[in-house]
C-alpha atoms as a PDB file:
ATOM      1  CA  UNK A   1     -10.056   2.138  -4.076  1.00  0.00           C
ATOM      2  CA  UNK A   2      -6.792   3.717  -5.047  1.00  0.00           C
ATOM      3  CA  UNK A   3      -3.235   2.558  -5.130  1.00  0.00           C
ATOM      4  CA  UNK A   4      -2.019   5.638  -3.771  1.00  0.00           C
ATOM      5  CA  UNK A   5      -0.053   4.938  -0.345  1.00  0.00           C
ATOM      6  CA  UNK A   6      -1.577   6.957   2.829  1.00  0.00           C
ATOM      7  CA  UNK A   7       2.061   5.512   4.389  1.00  0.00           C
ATOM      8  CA  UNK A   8       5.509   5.495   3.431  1.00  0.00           C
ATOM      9  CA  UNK A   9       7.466   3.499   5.935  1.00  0.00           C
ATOM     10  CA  UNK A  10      11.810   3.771   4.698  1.00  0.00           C
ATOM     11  CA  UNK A  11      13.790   0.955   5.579  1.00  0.00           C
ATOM     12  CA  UNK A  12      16.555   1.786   3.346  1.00  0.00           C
ATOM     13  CA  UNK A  13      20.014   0.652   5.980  1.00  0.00           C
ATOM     14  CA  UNK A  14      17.848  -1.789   7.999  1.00  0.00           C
ATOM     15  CA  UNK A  15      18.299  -5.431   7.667  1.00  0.00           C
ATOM     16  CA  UNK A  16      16.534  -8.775   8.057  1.00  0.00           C
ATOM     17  CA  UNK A  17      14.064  -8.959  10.083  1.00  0.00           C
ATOM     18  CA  UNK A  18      13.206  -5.079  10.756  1.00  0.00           C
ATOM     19  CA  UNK A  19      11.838  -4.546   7.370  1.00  0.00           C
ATOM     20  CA  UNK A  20       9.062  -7.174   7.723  1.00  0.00           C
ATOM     21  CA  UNK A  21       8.865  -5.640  11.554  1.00  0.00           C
ATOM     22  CA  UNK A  22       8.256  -2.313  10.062  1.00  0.00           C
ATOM     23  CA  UNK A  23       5.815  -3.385   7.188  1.00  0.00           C
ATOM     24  CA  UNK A  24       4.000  -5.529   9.785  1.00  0.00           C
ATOM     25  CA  UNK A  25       3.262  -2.357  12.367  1.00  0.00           C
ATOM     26  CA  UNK A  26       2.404  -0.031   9.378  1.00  0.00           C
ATOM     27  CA  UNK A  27       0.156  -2.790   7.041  1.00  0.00           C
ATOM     28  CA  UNK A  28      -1.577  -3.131  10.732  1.00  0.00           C
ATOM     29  CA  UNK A  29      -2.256   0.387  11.283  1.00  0.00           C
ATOM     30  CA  UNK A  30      -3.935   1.683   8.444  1.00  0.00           C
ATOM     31  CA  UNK A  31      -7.393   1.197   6.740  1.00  0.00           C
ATOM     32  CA  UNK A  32      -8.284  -2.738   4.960  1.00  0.00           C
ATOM     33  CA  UNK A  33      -7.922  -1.620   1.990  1.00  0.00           C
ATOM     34  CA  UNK A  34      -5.110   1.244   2.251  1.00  0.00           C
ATOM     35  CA  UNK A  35      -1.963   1.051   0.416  1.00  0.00           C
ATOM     36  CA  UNK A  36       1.004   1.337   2.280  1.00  0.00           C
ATOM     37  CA  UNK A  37       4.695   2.316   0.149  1.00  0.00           C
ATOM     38  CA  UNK A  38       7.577  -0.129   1.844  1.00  0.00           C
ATOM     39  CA  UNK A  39      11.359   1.183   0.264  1.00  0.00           C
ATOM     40  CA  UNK A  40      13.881  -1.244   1.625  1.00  0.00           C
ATOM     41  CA  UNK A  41      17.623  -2.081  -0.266  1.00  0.00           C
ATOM     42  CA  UNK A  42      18.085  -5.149   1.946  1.00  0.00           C
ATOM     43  CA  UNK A  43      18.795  -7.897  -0.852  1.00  0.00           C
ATOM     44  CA  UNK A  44      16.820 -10.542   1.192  1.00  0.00           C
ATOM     45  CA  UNK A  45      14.016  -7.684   1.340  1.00  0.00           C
ATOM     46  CA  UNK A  46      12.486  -9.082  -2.167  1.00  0.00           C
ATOM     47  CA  UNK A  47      11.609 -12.437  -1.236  1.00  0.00           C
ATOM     48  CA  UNK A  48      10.533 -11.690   2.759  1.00  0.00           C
ATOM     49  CA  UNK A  49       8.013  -8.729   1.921  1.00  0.00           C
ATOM     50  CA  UNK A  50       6.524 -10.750  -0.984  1.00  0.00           C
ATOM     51  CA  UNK A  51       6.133 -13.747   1.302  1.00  0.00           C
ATOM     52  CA  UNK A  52       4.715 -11.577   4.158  1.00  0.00           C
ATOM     53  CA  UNK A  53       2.294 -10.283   1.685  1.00  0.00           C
ATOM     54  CA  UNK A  54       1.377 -14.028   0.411  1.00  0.00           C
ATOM     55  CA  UNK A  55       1.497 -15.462   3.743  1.00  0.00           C
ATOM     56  CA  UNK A  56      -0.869 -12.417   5.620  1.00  0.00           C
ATOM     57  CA  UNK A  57      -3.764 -12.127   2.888  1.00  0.00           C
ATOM     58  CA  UNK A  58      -2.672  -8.154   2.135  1.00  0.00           C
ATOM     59  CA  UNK A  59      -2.006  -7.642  -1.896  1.00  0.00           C
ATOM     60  CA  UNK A  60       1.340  -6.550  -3.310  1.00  0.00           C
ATOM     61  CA  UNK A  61      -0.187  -4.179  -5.642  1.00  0.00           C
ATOM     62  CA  UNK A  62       3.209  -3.438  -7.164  1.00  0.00           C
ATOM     63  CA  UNK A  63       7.058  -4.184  -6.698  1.00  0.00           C
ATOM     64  CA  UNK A  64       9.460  -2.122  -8.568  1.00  0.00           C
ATOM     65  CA  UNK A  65      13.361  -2.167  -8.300  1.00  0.00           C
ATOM     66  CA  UNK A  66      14.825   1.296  -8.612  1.00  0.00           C
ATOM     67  CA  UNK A  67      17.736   2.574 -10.362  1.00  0.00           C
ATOM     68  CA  UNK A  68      19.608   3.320  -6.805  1.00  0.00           C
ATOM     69  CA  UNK A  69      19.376  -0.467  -5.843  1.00  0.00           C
ATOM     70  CA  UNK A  70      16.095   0.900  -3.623  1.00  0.00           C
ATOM     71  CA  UNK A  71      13.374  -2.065  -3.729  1.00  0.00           C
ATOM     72  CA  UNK A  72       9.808  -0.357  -3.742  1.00  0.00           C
ATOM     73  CA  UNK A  73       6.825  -2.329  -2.277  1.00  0.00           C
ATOM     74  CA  UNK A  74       2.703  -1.387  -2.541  1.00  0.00           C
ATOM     75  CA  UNK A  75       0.928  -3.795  -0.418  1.00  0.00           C
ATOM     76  CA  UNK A  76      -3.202  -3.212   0.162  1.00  0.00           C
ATOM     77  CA  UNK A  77      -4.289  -4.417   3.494  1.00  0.00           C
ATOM     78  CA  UNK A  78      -6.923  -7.143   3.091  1.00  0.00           C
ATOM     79  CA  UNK A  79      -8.009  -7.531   6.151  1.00  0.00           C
END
């Protein structure tokens, strides 16, 4: 198992809630255990995708904030 993302979904300009739309849809689509690359810069973005993570059973593998304000997300579908 790798935690190289088969998906990069960019939600960089899109606000509360399409960013946990979005990561739903693509989480949903791939592989259990794919990784899946979320970039978002919607301040609320840090708390919702780590919750959606928590609350789903998936993994956040990794969050990282970026220089250019750019929030980047790798969560592992679970299930």
């Amino acid at each position: 198992m790798t935690d190289e993302p088969v998906m990069s979904v960019d939600c960089v300009g899109l606000y509360c809630p399409q960013p946990i739309f979005q990561t739903r849809e693509a989480v949903e689509s791939v592989e259990v255990g794919d990784v899946v690359e979320i970039l978002a810069d919607d301040p609320g973005a840090e708390s919702d995708l780590k919750r959606f993570a928590k609350r789903t059973g998936h993994e956040l593998v990794s969050f990282q904030k970026m220089e250019d304000g750019v929030l980047r997300f790798l969560i592992r579908r679970k299930k």
